[in-house]
C-alpha atoms as a PDB file:
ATOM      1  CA  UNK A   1      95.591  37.405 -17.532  1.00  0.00           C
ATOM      2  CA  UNK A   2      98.231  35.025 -18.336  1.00  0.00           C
ATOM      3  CA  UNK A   3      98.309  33.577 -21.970  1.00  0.00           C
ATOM      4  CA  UNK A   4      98.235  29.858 -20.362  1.00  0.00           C
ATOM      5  CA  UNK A   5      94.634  30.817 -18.790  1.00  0.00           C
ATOM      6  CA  UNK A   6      93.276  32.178 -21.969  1.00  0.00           C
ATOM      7  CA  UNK A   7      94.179  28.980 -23.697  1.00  0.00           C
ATOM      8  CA  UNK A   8      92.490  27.171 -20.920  1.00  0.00           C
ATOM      9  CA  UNK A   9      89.266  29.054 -20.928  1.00  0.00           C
ATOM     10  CA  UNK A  10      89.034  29.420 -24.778  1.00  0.00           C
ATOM     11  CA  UNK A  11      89.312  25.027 -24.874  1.00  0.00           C
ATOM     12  CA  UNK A  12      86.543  24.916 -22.944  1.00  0.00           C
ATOM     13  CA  UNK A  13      84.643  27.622 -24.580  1.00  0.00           C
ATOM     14  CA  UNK A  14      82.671  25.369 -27.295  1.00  0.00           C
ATOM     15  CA  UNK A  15      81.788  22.632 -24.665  1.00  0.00           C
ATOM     16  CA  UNK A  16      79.857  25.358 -23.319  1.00  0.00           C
ATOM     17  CA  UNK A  17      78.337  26.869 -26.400  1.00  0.00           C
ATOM     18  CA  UNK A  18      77.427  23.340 -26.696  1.00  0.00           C
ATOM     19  CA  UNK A  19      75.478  23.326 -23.991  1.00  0.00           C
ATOM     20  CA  UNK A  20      73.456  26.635 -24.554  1.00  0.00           C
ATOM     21  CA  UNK A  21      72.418  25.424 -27.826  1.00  0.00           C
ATOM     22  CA  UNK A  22      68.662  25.890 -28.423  1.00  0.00           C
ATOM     23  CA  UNK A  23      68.022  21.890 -28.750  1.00  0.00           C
ATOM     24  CA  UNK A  24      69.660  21.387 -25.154  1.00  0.00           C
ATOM     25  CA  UNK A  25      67.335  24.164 -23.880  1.00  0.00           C
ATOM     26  CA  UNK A  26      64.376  22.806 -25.388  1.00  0.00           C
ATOM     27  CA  UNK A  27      65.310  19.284 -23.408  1.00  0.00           C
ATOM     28  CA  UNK A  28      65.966  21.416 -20.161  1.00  0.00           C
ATOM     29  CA  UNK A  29      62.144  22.811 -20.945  1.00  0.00           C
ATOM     30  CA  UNK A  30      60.440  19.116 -21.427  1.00  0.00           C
ATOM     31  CA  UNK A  31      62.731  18.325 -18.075  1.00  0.00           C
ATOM     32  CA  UNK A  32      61.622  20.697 -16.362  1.00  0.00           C
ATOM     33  CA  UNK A  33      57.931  20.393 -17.474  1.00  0.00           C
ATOM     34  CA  UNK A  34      58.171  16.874 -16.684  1.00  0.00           C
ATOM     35  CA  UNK A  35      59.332  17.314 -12.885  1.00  0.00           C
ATOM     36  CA  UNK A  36      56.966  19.955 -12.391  1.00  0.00           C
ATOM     37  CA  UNK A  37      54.000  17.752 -13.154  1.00  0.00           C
ATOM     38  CA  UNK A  38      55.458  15.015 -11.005  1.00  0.00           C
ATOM     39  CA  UNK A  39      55.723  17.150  -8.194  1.00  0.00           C
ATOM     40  CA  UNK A  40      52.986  19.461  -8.373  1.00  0.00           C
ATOM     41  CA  UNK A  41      49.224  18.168  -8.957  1.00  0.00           C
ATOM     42  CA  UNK A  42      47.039  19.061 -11.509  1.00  0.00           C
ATOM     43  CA  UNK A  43      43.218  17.363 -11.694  1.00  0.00           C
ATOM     44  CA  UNK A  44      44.504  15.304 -14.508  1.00  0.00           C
ATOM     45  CA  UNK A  45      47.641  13.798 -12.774  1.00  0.00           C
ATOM     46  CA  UNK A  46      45.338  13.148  -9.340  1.00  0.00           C
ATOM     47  CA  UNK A  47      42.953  11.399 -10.985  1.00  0.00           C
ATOM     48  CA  UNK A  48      45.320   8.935 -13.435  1.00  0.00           C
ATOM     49  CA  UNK A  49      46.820   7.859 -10.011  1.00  0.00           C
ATOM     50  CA  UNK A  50      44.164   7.270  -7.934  1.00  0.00           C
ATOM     51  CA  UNK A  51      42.671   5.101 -11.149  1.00  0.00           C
ATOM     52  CA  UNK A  52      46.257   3.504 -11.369  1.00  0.00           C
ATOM     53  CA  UNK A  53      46.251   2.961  -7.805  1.00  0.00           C
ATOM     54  CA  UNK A  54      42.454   1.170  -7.896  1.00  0.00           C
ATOM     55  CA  UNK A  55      43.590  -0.662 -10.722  1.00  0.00           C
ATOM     56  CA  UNK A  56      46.926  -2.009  -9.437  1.00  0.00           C
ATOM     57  CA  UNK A  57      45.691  -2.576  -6.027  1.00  0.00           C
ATOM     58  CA  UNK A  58      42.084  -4.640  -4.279  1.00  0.00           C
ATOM     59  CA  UNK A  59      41.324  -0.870  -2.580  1.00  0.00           C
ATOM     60  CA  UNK A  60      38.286   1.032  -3.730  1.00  0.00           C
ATOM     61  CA  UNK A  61      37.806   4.198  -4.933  1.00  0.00           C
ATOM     62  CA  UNK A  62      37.377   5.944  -1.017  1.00  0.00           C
ATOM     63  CA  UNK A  63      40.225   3.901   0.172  1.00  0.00           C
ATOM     64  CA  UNK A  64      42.702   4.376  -2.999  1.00  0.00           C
ATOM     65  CA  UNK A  65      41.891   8.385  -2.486  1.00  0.00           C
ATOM     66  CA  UNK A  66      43.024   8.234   1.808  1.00  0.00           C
ATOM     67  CA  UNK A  67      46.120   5.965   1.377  1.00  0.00           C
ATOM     68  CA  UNK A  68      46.945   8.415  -2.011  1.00  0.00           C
ATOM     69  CA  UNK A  69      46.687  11.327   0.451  1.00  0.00           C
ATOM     70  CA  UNK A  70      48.369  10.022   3.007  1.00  0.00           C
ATOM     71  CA  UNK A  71      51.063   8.641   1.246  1.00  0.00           C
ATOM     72  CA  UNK A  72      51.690  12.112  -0.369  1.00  0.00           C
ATOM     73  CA  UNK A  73      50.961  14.253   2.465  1.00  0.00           C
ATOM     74  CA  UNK A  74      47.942  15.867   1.669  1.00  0.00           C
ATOM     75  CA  UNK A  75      45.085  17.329   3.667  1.00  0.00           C
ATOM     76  CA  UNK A  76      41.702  16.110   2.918  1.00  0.00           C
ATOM     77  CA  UNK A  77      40.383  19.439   2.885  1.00  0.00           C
ATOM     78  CA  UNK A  78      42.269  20.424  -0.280  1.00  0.00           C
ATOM     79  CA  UNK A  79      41.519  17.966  -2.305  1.00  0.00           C
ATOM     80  CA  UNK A  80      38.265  18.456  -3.565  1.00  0.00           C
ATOM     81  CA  UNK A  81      40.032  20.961  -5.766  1.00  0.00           C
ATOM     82  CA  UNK A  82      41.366  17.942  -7.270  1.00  0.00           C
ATOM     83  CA  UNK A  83      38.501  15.691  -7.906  1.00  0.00           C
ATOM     84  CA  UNK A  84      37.423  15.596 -11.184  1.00  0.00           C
ATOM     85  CA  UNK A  85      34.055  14.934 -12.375  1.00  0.00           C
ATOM     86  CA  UNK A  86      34.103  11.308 -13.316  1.00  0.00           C
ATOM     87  CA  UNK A  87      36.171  10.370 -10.262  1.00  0.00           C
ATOM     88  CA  UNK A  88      33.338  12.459  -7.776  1.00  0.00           C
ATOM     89  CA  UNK A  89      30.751  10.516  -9.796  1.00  0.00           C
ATOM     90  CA  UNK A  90      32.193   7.060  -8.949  1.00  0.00           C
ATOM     91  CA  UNK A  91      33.299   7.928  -5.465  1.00  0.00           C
ATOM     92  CA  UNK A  92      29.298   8.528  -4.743  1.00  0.00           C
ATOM     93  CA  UNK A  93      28.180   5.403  -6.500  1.00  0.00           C
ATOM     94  CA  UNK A  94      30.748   3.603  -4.660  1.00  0.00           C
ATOM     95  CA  UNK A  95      29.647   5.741  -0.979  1.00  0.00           C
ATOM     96  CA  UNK A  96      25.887   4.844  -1.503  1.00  0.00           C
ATOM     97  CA  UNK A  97      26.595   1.044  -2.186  1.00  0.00           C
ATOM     98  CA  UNK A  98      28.608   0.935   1.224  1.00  0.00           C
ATOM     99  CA  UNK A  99      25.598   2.788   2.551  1.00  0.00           C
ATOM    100  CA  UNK A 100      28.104   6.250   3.677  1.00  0.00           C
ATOM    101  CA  UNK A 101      25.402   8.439   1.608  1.00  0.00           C
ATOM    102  CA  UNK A 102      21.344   7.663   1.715  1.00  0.00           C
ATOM    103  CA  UNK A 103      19.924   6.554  -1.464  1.00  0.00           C
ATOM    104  CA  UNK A 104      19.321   9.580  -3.976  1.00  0.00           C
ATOM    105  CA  UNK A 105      15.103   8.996  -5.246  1.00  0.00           C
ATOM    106  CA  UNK A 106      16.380   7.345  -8.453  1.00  0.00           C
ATOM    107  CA  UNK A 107      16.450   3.783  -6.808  1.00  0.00           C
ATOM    108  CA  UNK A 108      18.815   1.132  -8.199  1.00  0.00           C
ATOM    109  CA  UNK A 109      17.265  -1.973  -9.722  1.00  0.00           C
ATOM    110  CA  UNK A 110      18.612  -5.096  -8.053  1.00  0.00           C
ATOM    111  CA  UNK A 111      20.755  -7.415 -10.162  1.00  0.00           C
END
């Protein structure tokens, strides 16, 4: 190898120490982190949108979950995976007012 090229390559030698350093791979780790979340679902993630989206938008809960899922791509049939608790809970309170479900035996006092 030819002196010129080992003077070349040793230059650039700490720029790239520099960037293996542990801090710069612990960034790379929240970056990554951070676009896996985005792109990838969790229950937590589904649910903080489709509140977002009811919040930021005049669609209920039913309509803010099919233009969510359509917007993203995603069947129906796999997201009840991704329905948490709380979010079922007011999608059937919401479903029985519109009259989509009958009435459970614990009738609702009119207001």
């Amino acid at each position: 190898m030819k002196k010129e090229t080992k003077v070349t390559i040793l230059s650039f030698l700490p720029s790239i120490l520099k960037n293996l350093s542990p801090t710069n791979s612990e960034s790379m780790e929240k970056e990554v982190n951070e676009l896996l979340k985005e792109k990838f679902l969790c229950q937590n993630k589904f649910t903080s949108d489709i509140e977002q989206l009811v919040l930021t938008t005049e669609l209920n809960y039913i309509e803010a979950l099919v233009s969510y899922c359509e917007e993203k791509n995603i069947e129906f049939e796999s997201v009840g995976k991704l329905i948490s608790k709380p979010l079922k809970d007011k999608l059937k309170a919401e479903a029985t007012e519109l009259n989509y479900l009958k009435r459970t035996s614990r009738s609702k006092l009119p207001l």
